[in-house]
C-alpha atoms as a PDB file:
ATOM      1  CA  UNK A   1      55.631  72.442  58.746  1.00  0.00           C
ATOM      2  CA  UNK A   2      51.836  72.606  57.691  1.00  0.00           C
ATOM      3  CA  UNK A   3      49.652  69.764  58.394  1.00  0.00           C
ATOM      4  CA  UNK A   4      47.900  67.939  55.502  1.00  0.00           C
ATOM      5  CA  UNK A   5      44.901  66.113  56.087  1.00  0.00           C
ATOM      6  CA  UNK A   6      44.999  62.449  54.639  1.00  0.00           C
ATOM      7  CA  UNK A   7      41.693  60.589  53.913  1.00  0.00           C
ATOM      8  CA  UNK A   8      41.884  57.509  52.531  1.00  0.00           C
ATOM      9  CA  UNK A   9      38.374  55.548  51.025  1.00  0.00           C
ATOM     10  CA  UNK A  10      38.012  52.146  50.860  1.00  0.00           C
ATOM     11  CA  UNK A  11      35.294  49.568  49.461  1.00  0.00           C
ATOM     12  CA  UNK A  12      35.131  46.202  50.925  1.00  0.00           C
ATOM     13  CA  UNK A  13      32.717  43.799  49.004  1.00  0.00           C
ATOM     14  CA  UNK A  14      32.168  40.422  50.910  1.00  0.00           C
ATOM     15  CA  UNK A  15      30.557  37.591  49.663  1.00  0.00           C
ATOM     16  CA  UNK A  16      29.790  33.921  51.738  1.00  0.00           C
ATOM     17  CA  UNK A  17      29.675  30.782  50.465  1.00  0.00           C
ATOM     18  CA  UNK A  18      26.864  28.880  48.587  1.00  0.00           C
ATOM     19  CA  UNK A  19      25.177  27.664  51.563  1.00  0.00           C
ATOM     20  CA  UNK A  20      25.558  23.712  52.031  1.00  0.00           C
ATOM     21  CA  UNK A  21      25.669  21.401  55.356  1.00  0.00           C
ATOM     22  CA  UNK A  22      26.436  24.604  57.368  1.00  0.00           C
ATOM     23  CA  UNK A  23      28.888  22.508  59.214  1.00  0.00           C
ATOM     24  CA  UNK A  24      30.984  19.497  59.270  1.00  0.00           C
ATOM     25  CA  UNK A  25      30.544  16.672  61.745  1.00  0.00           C
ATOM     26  CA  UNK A  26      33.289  13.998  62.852  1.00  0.00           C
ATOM     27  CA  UNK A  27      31.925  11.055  64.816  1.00  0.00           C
ATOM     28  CA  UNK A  28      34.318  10.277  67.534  1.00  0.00           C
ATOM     29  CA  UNK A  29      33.982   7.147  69.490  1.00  0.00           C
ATOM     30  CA  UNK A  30      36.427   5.871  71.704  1.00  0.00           C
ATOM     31  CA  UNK A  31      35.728   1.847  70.518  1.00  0.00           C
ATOM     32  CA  UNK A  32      35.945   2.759  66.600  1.00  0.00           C
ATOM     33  CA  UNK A  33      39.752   2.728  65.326  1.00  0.00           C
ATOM     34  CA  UNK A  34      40.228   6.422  64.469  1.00  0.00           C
ATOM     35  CA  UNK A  35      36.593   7.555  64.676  1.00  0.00           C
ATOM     36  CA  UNK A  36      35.186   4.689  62.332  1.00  0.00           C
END
């Protein structure tokens, strides 16, 4: 059986948000009902 030589190409495009905050924050404190 002959071997046949598979190649496969592929183009990824990635694209990020639209910046912001960057993060989120949650205040926890342990004396504010569910983190106030």
């Amino acid at each position: 059986m002959a071997e046949a030589n598979f190649v496969d190409y592929v183009k990824i495009c990635c694209r990020s948000g639209h910046g912001g905050a960057g993060s989120i924050h949650f205040h926890r404190d342990k004396f504010t009902a569910k983190g106030g």
